[in-house]
C-alpha atoms as a PDB file:
ATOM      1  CA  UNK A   1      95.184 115.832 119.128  1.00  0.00           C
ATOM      2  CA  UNK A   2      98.285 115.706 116.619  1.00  0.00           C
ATOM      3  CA  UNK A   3      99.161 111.951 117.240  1.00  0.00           C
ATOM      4  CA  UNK A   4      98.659 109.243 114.949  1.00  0.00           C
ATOM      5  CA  UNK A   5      97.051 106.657 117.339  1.00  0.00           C
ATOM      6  CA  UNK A   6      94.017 104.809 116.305  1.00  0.00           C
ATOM      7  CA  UNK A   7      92.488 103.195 118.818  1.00  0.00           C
ATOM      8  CA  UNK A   8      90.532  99.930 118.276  1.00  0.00           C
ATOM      9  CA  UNK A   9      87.769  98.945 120.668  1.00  0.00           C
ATOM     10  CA  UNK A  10      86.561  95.212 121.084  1.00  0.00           C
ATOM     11  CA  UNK A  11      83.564  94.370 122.705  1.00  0.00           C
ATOM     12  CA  UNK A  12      83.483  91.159 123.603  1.00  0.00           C
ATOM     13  CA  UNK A  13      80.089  88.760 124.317  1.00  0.00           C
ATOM     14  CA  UNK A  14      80.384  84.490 124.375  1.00  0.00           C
ATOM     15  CA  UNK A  15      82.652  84.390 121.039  1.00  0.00           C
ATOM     16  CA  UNK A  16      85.392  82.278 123.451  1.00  0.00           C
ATOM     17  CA  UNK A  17      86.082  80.353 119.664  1.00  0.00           C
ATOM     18  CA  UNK A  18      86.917  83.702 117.930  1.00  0.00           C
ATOM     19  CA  UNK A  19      87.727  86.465 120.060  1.00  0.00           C
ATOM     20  CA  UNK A  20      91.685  85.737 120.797  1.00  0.00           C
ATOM     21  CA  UNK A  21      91.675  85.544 116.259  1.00  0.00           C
ATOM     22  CA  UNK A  22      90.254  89.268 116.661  1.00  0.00           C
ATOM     23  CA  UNK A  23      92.953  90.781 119.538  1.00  0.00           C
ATOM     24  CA  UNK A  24      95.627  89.628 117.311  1.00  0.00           C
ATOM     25  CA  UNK A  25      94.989  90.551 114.496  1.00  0.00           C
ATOM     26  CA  UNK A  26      94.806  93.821 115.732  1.00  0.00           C
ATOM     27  CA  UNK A  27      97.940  93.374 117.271  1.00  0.00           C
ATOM     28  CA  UNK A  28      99.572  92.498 114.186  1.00  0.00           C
ATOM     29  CA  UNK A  29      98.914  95.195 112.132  1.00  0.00           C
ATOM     30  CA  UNK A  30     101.705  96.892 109.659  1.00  0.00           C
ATOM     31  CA  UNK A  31     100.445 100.685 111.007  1.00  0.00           C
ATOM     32  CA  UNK A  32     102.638 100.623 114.201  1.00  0.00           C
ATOM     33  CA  UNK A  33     100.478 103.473 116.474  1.00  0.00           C
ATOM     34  CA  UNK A  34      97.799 101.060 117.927  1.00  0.00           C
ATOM     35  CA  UNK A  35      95.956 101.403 121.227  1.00  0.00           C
ATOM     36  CA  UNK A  36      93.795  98.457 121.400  1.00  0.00           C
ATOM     37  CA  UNK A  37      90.977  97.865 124.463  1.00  0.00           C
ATOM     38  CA  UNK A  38      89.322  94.950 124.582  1.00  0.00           C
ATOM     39  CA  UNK A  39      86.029  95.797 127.051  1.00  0.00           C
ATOM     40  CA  UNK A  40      84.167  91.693 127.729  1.00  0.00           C
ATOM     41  CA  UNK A  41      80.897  92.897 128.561  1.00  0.00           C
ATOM     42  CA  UNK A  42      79.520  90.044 130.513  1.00  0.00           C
ATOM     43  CA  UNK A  43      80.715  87.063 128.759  1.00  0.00           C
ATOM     44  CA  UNK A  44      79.046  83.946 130.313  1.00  0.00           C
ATOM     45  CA  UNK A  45      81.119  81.155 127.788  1.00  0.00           C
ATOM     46  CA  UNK A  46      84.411  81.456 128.994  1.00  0.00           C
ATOM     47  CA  UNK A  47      85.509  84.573 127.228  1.00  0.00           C
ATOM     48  CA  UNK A  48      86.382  86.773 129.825  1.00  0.00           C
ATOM     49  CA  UNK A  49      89.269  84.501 131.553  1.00  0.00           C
ATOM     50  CA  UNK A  50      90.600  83.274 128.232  1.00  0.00           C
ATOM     51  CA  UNK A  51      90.911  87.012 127.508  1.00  0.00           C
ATOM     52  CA  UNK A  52      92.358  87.422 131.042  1.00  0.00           C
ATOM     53  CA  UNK A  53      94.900  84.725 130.368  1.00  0.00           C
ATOM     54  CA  UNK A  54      96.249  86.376 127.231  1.00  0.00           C
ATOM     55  CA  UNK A  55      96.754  89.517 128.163  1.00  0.00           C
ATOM     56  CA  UNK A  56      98.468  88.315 131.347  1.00  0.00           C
ATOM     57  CA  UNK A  57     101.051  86.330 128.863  1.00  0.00           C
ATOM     58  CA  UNK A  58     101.351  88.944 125.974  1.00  0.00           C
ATOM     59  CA  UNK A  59     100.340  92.364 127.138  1.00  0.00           C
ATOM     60  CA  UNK A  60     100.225  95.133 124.737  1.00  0.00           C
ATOM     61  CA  UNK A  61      96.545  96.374 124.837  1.00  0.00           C
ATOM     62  CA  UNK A  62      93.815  97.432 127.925  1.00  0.00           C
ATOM     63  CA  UNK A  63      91.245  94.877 129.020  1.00  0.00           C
ATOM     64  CA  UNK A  64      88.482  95.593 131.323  1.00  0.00           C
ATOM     65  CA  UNK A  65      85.636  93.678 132.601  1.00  0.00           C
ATOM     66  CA  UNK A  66      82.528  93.958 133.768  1.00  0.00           C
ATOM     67  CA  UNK A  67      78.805  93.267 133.933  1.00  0.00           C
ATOM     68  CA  UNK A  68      76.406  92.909 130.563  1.00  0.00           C
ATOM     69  CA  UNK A  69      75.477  96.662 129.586  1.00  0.00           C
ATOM     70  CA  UNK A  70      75.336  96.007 125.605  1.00  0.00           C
ATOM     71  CA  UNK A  71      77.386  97.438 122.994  1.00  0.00           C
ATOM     72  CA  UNK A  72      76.376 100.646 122.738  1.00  0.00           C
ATOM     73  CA  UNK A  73      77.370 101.327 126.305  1.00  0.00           C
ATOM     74  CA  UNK A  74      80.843  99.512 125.460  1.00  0.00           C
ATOM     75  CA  UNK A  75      81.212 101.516 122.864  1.00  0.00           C
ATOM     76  CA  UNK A  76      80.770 104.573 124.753  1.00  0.00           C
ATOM     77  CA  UNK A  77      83.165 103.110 127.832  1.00  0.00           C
ATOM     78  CA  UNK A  78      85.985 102.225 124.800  1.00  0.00           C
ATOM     79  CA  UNK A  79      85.602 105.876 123.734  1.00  0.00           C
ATOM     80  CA  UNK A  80      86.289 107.208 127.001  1.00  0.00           C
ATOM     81  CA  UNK A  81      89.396 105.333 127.523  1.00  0.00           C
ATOM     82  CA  UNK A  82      90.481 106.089 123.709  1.00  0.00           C
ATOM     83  CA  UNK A  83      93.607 107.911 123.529  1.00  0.00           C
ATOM     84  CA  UNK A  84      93.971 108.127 119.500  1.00  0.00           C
ATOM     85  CA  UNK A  85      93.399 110.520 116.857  1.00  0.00           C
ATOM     86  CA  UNK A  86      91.262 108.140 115.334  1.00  0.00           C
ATOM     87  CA  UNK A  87      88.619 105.725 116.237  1.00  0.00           C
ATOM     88  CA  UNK A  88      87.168 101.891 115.035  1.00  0.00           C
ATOM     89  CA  UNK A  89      85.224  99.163 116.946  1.00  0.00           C
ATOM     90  CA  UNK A  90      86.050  95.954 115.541  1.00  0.00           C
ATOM     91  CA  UNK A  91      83.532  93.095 116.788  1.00  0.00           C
ATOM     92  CA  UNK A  92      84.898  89.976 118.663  1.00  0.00           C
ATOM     93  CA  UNK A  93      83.942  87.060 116.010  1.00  0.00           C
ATOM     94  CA  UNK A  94      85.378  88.887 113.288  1.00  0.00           C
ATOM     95  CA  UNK A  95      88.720  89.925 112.479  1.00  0.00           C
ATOM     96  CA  UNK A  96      91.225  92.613 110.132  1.00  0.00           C
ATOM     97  CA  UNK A  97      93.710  91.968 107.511  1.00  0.00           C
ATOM     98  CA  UNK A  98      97.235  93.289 108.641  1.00  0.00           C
ATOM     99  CA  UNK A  99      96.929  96.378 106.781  1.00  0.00           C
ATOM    100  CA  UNK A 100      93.311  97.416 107.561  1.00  0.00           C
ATOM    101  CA  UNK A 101      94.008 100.244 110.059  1.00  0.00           C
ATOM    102  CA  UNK A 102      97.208 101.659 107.427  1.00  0.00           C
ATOM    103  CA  UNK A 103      94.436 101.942 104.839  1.00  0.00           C
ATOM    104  CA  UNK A 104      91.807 103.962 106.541  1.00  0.00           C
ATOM    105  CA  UNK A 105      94.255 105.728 108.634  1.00  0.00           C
ATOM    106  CA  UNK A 106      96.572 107.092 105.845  1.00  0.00           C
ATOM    107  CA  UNK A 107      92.962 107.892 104.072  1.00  0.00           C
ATOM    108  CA  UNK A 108      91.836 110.398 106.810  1.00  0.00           C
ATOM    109  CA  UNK A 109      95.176 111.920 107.154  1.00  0.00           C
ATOM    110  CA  UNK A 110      95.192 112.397 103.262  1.00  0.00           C
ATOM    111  CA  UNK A 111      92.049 113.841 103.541  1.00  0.00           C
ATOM    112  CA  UNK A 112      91.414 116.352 106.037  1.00  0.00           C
ATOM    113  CA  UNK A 113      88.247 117.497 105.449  1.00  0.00           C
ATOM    114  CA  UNK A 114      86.673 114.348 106.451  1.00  0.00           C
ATOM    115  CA  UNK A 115      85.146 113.032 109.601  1.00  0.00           C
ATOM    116  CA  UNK A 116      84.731 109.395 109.133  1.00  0.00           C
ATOM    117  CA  UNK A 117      85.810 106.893 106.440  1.00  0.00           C
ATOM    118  CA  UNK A 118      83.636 103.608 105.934  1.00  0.00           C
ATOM    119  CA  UNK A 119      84.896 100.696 103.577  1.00  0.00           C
ATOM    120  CA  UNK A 120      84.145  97.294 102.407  1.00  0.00           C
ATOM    121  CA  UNK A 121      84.897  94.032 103.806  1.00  0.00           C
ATOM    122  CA  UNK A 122      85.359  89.988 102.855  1.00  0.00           C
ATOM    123  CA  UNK A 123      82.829  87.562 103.593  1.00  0.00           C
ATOM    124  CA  UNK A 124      83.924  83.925 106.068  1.00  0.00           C
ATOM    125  CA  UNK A 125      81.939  81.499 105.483  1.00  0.00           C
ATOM    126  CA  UNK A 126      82.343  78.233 107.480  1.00  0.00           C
ATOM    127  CA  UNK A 127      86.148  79.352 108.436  1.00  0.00           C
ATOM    128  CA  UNK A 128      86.847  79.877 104.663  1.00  0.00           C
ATOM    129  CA  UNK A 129      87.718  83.402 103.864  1.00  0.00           C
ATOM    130  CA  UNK A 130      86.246  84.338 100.447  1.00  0.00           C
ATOM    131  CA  UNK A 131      86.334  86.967  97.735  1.00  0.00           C
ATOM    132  CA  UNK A 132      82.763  87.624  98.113  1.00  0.00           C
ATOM    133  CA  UNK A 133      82.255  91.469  99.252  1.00  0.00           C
ATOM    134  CA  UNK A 134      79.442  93.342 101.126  1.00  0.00           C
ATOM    135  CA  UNK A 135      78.964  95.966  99.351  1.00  0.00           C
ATOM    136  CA  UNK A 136      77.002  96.431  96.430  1.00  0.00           C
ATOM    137  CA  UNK A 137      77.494  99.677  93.856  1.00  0.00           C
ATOM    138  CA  UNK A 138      74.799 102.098  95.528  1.00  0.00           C
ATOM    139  CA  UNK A 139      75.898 101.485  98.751  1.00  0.00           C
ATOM    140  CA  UNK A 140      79.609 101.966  97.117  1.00  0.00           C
ATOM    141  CA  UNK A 141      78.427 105.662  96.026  1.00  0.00           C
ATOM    142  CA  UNK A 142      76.652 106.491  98.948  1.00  0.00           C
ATOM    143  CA  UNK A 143      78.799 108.934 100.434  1.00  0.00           C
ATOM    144  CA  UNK A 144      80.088 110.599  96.637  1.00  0.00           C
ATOM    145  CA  UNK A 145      76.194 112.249  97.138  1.00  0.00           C
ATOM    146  CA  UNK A 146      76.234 116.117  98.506  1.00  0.00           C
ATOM    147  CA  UNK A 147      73.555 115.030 100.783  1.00  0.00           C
ATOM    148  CA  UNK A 148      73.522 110.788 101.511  1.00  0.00           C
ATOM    149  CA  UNK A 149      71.372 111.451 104.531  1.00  0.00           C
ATOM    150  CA  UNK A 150      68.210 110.471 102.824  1.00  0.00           C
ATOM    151  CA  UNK A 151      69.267 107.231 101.225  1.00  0.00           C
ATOM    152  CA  UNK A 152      70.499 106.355 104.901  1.00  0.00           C
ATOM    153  CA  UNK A 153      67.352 106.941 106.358  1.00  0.00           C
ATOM    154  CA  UNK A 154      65.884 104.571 103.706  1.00  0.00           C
ATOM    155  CA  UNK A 155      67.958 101.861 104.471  1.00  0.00           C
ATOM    156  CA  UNK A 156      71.125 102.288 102.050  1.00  0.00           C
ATOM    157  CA  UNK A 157      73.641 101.977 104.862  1.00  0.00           C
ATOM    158  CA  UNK A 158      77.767 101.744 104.835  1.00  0.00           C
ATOM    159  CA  UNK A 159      78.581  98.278 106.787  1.00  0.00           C
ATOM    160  CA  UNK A 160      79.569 100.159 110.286  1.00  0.00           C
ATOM    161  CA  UNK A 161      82.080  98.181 111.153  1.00  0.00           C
ATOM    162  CA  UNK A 162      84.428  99.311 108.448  1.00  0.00           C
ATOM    163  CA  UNK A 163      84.088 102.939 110.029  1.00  0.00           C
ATOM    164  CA  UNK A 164      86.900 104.603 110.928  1.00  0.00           C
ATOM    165  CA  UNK A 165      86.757 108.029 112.781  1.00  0.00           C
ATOM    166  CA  UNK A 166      88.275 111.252 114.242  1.00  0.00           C
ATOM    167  CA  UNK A 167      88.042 110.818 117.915  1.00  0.00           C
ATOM    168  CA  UNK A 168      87.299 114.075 118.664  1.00  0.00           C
ATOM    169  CA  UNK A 169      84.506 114.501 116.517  1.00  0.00           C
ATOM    170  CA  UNK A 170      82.984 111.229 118.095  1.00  0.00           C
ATOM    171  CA  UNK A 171      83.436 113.286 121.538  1.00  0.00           C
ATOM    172  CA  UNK A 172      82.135 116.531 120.061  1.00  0.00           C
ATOM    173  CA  UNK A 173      78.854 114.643 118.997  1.00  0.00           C
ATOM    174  CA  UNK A 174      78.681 113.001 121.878  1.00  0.00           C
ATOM    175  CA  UNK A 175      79.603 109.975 121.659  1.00  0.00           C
ATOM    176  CA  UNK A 176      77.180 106.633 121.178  1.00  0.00           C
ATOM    177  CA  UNK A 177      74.071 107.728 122.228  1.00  0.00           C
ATOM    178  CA  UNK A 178      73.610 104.654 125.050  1.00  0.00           C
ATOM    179  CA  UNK A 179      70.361 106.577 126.604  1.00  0.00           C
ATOM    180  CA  UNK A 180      68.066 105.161 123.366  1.00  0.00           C
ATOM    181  CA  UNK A 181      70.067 101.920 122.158  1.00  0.00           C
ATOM    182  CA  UNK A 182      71.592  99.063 123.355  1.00  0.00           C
ATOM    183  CA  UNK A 183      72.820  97.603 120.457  1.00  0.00           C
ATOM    184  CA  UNK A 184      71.930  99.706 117.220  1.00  0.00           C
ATOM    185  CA  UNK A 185      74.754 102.016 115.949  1.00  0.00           C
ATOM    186  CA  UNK A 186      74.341 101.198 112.145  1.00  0.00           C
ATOM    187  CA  UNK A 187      71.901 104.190 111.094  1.00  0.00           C
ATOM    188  CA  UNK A 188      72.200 107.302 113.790  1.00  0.00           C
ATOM    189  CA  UNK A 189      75.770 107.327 114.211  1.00  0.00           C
ATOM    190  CA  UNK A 190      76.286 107.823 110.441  1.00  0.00           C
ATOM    191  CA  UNK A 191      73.468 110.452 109.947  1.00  0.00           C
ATOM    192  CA  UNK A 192      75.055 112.191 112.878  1.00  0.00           C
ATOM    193  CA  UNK A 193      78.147 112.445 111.308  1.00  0.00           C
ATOM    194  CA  UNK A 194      76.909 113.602 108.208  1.00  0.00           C
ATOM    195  CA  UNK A 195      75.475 116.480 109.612  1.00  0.00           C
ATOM    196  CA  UNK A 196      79.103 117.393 111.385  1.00  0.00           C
ATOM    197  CA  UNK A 197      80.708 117.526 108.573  1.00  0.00           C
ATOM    198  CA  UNK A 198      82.054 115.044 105.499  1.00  0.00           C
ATOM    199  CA  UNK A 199      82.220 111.103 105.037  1.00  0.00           C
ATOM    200  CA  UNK A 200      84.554 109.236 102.816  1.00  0.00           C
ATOM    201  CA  UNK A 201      84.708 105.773 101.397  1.00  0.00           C
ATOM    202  CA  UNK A 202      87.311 103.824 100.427  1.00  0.00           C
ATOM    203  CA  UNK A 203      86.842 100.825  98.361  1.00  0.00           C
ATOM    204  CA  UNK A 204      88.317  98.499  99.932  1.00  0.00           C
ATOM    205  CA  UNK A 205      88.068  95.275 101.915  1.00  0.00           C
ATOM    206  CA  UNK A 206      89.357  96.192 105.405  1.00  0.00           C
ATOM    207  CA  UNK A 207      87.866  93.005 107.730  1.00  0.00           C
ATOM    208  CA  UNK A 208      86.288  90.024 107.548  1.00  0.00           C
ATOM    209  CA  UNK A 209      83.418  89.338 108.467  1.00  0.00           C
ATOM    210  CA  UNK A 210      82.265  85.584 109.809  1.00  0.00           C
ATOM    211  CA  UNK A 211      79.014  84.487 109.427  1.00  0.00           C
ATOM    212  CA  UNK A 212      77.683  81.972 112.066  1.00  0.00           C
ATOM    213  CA  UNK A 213      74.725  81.824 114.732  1.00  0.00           C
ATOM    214  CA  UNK A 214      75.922  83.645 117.165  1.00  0.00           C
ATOM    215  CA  UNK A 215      77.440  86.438 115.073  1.00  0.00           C
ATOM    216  CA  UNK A 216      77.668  90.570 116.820  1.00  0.00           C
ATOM    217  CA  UNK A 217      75.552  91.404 113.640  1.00  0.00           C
ATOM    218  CA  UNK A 218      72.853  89.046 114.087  1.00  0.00           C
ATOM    219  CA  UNK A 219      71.824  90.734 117.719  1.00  0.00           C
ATOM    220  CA  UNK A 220      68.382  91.408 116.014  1.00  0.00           C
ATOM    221  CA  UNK A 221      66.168  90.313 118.927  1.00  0.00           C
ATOM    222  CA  UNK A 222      65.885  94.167 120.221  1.00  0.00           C
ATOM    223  CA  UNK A 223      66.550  95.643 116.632  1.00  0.00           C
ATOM    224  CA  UNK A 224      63.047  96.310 115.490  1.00  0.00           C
ATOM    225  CA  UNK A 225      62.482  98.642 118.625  1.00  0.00           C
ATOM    226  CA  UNK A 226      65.964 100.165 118.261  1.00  0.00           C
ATOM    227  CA  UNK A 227      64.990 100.779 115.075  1.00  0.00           C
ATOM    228  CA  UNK A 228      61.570 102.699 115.679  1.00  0.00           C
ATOM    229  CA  UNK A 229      63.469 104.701 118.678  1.00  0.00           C
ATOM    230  CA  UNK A 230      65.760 105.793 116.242  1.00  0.00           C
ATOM    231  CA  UNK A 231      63.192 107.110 113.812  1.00  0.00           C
ATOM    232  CA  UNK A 232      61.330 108.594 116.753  1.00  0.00           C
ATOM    233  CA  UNK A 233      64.730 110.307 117.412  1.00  0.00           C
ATOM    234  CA  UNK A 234      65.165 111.531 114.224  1.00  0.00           C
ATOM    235  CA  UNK A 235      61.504 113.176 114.139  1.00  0.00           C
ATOM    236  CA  UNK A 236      62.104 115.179 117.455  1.00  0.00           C
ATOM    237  CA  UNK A 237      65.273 116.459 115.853  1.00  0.00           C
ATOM    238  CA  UNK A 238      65.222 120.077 114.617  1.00  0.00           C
ATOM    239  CA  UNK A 239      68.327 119.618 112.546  1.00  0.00           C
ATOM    240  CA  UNK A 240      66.392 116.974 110.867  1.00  0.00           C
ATOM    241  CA  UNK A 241      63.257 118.713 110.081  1.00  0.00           C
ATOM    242  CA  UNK A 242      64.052 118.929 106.136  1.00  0.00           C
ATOM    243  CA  UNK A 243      63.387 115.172 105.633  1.00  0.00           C
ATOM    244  CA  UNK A 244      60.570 115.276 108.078  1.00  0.00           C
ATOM    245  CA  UNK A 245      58.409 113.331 105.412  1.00  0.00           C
ATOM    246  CA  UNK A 246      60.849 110.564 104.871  1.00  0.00           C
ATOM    247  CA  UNK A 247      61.487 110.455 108.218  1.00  0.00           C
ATOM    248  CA  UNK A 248      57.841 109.539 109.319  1.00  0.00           C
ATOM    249  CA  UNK A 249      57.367 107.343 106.239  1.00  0.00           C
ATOM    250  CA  UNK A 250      60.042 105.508 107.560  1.00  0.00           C
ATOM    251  CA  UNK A 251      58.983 105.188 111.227  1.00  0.00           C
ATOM    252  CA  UNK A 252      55.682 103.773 109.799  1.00  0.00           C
ATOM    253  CA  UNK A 253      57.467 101.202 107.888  1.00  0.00           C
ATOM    254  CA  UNK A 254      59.306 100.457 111.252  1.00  0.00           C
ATOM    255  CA  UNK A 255      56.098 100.175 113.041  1.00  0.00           C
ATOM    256  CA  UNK A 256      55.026  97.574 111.209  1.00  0.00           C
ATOM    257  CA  UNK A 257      57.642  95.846 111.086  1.00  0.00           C
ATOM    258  CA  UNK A 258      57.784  95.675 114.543  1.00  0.00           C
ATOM    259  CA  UNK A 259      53.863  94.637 115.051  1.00  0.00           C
ATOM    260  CA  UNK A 260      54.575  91.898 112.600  1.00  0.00           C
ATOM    261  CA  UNK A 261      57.390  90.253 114.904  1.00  0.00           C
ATOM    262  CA  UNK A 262      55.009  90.917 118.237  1.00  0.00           C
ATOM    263  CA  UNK A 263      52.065  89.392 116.585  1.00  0.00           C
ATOM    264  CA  UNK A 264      54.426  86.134 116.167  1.00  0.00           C
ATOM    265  CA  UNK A 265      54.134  85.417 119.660  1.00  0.00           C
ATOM    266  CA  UNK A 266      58.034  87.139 120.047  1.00  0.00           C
ATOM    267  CA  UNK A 267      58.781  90.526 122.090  1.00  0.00           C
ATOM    268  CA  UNK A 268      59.530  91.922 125.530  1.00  0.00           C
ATOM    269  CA  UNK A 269      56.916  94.189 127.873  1.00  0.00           C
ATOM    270  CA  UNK A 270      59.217  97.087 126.678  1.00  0.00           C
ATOM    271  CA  UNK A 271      58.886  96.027 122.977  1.00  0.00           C
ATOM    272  CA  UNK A 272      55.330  95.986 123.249  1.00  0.00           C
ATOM    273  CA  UNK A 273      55.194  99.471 125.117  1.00  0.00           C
ATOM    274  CA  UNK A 274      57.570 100.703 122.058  1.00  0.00           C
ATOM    275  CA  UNK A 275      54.906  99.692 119.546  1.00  0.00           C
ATOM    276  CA  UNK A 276      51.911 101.553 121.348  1.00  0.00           C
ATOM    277  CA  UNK A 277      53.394 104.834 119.775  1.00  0.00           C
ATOM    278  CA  UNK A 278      52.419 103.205 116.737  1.00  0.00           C
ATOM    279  CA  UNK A 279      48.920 104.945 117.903  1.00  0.00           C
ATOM    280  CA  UNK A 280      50.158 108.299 115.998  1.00  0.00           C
ATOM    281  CA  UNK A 281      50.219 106.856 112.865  1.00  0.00           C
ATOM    282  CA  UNK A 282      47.141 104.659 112.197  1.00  0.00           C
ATOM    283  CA  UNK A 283      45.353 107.400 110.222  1.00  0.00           C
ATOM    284  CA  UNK A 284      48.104 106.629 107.453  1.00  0.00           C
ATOM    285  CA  UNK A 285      48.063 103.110 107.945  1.00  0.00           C
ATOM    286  CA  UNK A 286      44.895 100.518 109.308  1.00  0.00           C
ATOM    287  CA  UNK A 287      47.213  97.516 109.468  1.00  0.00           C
ATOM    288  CA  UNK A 288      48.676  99.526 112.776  1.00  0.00           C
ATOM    289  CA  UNK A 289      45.045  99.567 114.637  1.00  0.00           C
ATOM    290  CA  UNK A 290      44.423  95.753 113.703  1.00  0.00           C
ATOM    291  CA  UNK A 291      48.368  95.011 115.244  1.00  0.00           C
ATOM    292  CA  UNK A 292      47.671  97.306 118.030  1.00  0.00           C
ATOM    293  CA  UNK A 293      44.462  95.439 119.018  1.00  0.00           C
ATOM    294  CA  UNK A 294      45.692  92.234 118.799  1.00  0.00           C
ATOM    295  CA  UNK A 295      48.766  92.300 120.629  1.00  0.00           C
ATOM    296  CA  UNK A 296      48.543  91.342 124.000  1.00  0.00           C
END
């Protein structure tokens, strides 16, 4: 693919006050080659006709509808439909500065040994854009490592949304693995890359990022069980069987994280039948076999 698209995905959920902010800013950008698709993925607040209504009057990007599947499945429909060289989601309460896709754009094509750029981003607090950024320095030198993929699986993680990638290497990999998450792309996605071949960063702010109750970000009902599958993942992975003892430290942690939040009273049936694998591990830990008996 020798074109200089980047396509932007949106997937939109109940952010009617935001989500028209988001499509145009996209839309306004200074790098010309833009194929935006805005995928509402069962939008119960109003979103999906005020979307409907917009791109009736202005046009200029693909919009699709359809029943609640999470994001990881929207993601996964957006790549399908992407036509660019290069690929970024961009979530529906947040939104880019005009030059955001010229910066990480004109970084992979000056830099063609990498697969995947990830940036920084500004902070909105209350509708008042700030100065304040996400990242802090280790996180900033995360990917100037030969190997990051161990501080990744211990939680030092590039903010996802600033990712920017080659399409086809997205496709190659497979895409968003929607068989094991619904919502969590933050950790597997980048390890995945890692192992196809080299990230870059670029410090820089490239969106901003609003922080309210009902942000994309703070979908952390499911996460704890995303996060354990992902582990789980990771240990059934031959490619990954050099950080095999990280890896099951790791899913340990995540087990008890995860009995913590059922013994609160909070989970699903399928939560609950997540945490039972936490069986395989109470011979390193006994707080597992006291959360294991006492959640019902």
């Amino acid at each position: 693919m020798s074109n200089q698209t980047v396509s932007v995905v949106i997937p939109s959920y109940n952010h009617h006050r935001y989500v028209l902010q988001a499509i145009e800013s996209v839309l306004a950008q200074t790098w010309s080659q833009v194929d935006l698709i805005v995928i509402d993925d069962g939008s119960s607040d109003g979103s999906a006709e005020l979307i409907q209504t917009f791109w009736e009057e202005r046009g200029g990007f693909t919009y699709l509808r359809r029943e609640n599947r999470g994001l990881i499945q929207t993601l996964n429909q957006g790549l399908e439909l992407a036509k660019g060289q290069y690929f970024c989601e961009l979530a529906s309460d947040d939104y880019l500065p005009v030059d955001s896709l010229e910066k990480r754009a004109t970084f992979l094509n000056n830099h063609q040994d990498c697969v995947a750029v990830f940036a920084d981003g500004y902070m909105v607090w209350d509708e008042r854009e700030t100065s304040d950024r996400f990242l802090d320095e280790k996180r900033r030198r995360l990917f100037d490592q030969k190997d990051p993929i161990p501080d990744l699986l211990r939680g030092t993680l590039p903010v996802f949304a600033t990712g920017m990638f080659l399409t086809s290497t997205l496709k190659e990999i497979g895409g968003f693995d929607c068989e094991t998450f619904r919502y969590y792309e933050d950790l597997e996605m980048p390890v995945r890359l890692c192992q196809k071949g080299k990230v870059g960063f670029l410090d820089e702010p490239v969106f901003f990022r609003r922080d309210h109750e009902t942000n994309t970000s703070r979908v952390t009902r499911h996460i704890r069980a995303e996060k354990v599958r992902c582990f789980d993942k990771f240990a059934k992975d031959p490619s990954l069987y050099s950080y095999r003892t990280l890896i099951s430290h790791c899913l340990r942690r995540h087990y008890l994280s995860l009995g913590r939040y059922l013994h609160q009273g909070h989970g699903t049936a399928q939560e609950k039948e997540v945490f039972r694998g936490a069986w395989n591990f109470v011979w390193r830990d006994p707080r597992l076999v006291w959360y294991l008996l006492n959640i019902k």
